[in-house]
C-alpha atoms as a PDB file:
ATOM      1  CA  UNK A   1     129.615  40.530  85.506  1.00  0.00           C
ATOM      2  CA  UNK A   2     130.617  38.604  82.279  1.00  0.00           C
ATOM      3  CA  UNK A   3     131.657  40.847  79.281  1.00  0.00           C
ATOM      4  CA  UNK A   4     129.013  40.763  76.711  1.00  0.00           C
ATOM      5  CA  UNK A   5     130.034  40.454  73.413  1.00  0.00           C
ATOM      6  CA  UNK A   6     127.555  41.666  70.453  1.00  0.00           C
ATOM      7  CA  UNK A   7     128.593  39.274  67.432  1.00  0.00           C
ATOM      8  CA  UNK A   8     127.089  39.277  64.233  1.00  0.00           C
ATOM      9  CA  UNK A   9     125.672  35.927  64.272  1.00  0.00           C
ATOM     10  CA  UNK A  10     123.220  37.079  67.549  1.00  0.00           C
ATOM     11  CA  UNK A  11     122.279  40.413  65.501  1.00  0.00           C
ATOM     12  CA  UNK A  12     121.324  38.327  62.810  1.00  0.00           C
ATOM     13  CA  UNK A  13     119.053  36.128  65.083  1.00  0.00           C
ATOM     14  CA  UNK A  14     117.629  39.267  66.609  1.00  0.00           C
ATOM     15  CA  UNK A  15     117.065  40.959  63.131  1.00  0.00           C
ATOM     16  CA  UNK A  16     115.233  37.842  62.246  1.00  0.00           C
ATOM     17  CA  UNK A  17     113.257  37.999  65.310  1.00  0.00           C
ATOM     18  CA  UNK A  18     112.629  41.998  65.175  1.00  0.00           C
ATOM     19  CA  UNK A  19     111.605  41.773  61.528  1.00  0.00           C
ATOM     20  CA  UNK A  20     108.953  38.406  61.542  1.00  0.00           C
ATOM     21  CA  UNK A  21     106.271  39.737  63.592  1.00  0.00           C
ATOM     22  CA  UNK A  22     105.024  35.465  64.331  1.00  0.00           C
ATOM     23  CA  UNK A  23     106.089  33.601  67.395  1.00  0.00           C
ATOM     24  CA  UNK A  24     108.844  31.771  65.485  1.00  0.00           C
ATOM     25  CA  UNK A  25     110.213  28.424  67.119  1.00  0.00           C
ATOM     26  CA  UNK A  26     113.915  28.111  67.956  1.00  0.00           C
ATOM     27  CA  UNK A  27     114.182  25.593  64.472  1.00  0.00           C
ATOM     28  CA  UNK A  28     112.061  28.198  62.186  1.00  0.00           C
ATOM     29  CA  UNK A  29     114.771  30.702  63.410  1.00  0.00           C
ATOM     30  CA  UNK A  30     117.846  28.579  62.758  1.00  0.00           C
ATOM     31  CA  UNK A  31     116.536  28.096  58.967  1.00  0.00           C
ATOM     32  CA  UNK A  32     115.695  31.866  58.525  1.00  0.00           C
ATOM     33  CA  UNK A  33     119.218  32.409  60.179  1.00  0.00           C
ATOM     34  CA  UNK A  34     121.112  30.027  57.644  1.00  0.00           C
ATOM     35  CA  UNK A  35     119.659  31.997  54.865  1.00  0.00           C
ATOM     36  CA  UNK A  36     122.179  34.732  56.050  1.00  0.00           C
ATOM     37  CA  UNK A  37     124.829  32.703  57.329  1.00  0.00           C
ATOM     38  CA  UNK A  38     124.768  28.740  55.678  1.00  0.00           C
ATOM     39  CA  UNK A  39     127.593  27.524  58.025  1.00  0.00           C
ATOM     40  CA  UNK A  40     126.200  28.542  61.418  1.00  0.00           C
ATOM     41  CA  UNK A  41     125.022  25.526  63.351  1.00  0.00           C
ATOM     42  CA  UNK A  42     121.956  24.774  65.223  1.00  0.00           C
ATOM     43  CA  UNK A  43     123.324  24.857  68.650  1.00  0.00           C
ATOM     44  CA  UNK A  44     124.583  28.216  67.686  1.00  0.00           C
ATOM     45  CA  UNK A  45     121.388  29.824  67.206  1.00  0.00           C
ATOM     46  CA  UNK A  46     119.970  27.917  70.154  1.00  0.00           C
ATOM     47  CA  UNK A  47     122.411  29.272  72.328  1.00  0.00           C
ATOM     48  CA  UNK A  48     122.398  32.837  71.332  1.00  0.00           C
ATOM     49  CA  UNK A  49     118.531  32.430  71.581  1.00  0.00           C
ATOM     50  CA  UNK A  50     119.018  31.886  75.179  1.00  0.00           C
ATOM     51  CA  UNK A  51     121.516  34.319  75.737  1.00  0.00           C
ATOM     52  CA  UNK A  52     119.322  36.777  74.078  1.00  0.00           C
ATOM     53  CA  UNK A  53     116.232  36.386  76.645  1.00  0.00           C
ATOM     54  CA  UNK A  54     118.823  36.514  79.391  1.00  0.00           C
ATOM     55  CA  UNK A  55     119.818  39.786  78.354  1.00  0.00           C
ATOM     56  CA  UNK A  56     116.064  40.697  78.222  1.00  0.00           C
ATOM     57  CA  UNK A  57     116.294  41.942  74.327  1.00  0.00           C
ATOM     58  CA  UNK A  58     113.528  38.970  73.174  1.00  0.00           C
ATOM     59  CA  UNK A  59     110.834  37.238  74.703  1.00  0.00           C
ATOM     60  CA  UNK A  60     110.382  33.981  75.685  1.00  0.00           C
ATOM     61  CA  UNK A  61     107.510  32.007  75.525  1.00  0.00           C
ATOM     62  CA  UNK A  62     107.269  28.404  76.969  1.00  0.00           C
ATOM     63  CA  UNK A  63     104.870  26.009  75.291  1.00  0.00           C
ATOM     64  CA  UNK A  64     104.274  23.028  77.643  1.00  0.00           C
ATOM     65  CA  UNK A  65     102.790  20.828  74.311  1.00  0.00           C
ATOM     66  CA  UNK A  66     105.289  21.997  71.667  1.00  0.00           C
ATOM     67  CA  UNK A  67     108.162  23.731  70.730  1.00  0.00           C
ATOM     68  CA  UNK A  68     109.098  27.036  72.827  1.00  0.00           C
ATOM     69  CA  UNK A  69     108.949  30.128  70.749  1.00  0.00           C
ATOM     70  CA  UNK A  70     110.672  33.621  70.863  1.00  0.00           C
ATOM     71  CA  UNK A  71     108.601  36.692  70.391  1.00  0.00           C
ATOM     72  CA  UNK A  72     110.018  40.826  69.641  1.00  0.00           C
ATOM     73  CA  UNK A  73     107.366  42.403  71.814  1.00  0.00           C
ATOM     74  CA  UNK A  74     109.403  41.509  75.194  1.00  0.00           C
ATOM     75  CA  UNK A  75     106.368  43.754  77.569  1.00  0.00           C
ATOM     76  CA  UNK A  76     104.063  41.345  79.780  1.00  0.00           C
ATOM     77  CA  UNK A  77     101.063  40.567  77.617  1.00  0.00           C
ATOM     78  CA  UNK A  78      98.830  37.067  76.823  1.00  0.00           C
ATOM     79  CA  UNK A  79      98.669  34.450  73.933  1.00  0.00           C
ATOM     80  CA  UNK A  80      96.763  32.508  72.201  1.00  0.00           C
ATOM     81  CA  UNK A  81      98.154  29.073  70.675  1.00  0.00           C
ATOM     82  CA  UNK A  82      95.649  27.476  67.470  1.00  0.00           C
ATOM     83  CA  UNK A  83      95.184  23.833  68.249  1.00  0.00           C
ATOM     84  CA  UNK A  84      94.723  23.207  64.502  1.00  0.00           C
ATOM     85  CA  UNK A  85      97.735  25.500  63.106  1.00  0.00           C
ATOM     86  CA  UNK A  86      99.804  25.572  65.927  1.00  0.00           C
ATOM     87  CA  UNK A  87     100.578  29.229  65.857  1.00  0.00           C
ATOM     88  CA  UNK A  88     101.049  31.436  68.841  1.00  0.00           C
ATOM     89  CA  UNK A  89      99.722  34.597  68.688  1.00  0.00           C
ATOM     90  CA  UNK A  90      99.269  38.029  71.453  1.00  0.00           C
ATOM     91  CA  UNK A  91      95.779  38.447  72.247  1.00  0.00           C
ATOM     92  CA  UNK A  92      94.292  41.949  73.243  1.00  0.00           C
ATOM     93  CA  UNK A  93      93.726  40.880  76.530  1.00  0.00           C
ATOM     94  CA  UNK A  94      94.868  43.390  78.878  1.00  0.00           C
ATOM     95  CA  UNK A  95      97.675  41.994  81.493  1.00  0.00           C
ATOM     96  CA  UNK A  96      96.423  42.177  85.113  1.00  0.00           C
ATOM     97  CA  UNK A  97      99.252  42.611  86.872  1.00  0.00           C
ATOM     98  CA  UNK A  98      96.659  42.171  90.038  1.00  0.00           C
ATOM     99  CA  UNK A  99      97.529  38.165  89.693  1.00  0.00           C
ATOM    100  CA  UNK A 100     101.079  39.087  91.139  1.00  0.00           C
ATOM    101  CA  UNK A 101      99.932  39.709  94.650  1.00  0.00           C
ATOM    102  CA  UNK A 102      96.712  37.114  94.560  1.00  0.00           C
ATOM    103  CA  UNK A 103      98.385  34.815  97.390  1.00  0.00           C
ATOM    104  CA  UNK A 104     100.166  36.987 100.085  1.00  0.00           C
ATOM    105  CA  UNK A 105     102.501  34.074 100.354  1.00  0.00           C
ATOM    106  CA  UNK A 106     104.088  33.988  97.856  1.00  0.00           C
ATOM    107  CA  UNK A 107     106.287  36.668  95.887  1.00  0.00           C
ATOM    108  CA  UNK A 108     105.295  36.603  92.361  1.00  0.00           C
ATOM    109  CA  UNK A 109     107.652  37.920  89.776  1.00  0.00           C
ATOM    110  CA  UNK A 110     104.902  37.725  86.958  1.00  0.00           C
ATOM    111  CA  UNK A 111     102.475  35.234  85.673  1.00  0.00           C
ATOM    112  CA  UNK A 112     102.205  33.826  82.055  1.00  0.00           C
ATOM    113  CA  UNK A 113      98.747  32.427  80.565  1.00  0.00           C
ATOM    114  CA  UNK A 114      98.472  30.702  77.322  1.00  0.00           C
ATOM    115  CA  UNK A 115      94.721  30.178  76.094  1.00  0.00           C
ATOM    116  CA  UNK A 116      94.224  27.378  73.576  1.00  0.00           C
ATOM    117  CA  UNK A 117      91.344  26.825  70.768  1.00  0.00           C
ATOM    118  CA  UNK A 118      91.155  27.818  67.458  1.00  0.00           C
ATOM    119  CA  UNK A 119      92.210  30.717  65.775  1.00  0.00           C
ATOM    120  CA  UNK A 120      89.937  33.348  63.189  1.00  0.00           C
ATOM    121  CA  UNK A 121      91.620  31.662  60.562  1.00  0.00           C
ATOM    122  CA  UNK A 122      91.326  28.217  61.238  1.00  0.00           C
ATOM    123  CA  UNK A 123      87.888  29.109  62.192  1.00  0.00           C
ATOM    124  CA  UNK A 124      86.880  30.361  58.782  1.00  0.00           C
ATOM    125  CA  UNK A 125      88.575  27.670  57.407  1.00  0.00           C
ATOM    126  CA  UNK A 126      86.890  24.955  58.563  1.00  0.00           C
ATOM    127  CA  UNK A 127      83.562  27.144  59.310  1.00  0.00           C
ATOM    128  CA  UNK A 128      83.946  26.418  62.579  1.00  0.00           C
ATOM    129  CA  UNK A 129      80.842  28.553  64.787  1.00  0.00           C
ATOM    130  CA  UNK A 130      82.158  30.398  67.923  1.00  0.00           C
ATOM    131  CA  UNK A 131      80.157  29.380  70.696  1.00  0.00           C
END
């Protein structure tokens, strides 16, 4: 097994992380990060982003029409992405781990479900009626 190394730059990214309770993007993070350290690069924070969900200490969440983004809570749970602000957030929807064995077939690790529409916010904003 390779030797892990903690260096400060990926506790810096993970204190960012722990301590913004949004779904930041991998280029939100990077500008928080330079705050704290103005010469680290961008493929620098990128690449202790990904080491960081291999190591299972941050979540990852895949966003098929926009930027991934990297979440603190790291236990199997929904979200919710606005399609007018763009923000991801966790719903209270309880995870059915159920889905796992739906098709005998098939071995299923876990499942990931992203709802889309319009969040309370944007909702009020734009006096939007839920229907």
């Amino acid at each position: 097994m390779k030797e892990v190394r903690n260096t400060n730059q990926k506790e810096i990214i993970k204190q960012v992380i722990m301590n913004n309770k949004d779904h930041l993007t991998g280029d939100q993070i990077y500008e928080m990060v330079k705050e704290h350290m103005p010469s680290i690069s961008r493929a620098t924070v990128f690449r202790n982003l990904k080491r960081l969900v291999e190591l299972d200490e941050i979540g990852h969440i895949e966003i098929a029409d926009g930027a991934d983004c990297f979440d603190y809570r790291k236990h199997d749970h929904y979200h919710f992405k606005c399609n007018e602000c763009h923000k991801v957030f966790d719903t209270s929807i309880p995870y059915d781990n159920g889905l796992d064995t739906i098709d005998p077939e098939f071995k299923v690790d876990h499942h990931v479900t992203l709802f889309y529409g319009i969040c309370p916010e944007c909702l009020k904003k734009h006096n939007h009626e839920i229907v």
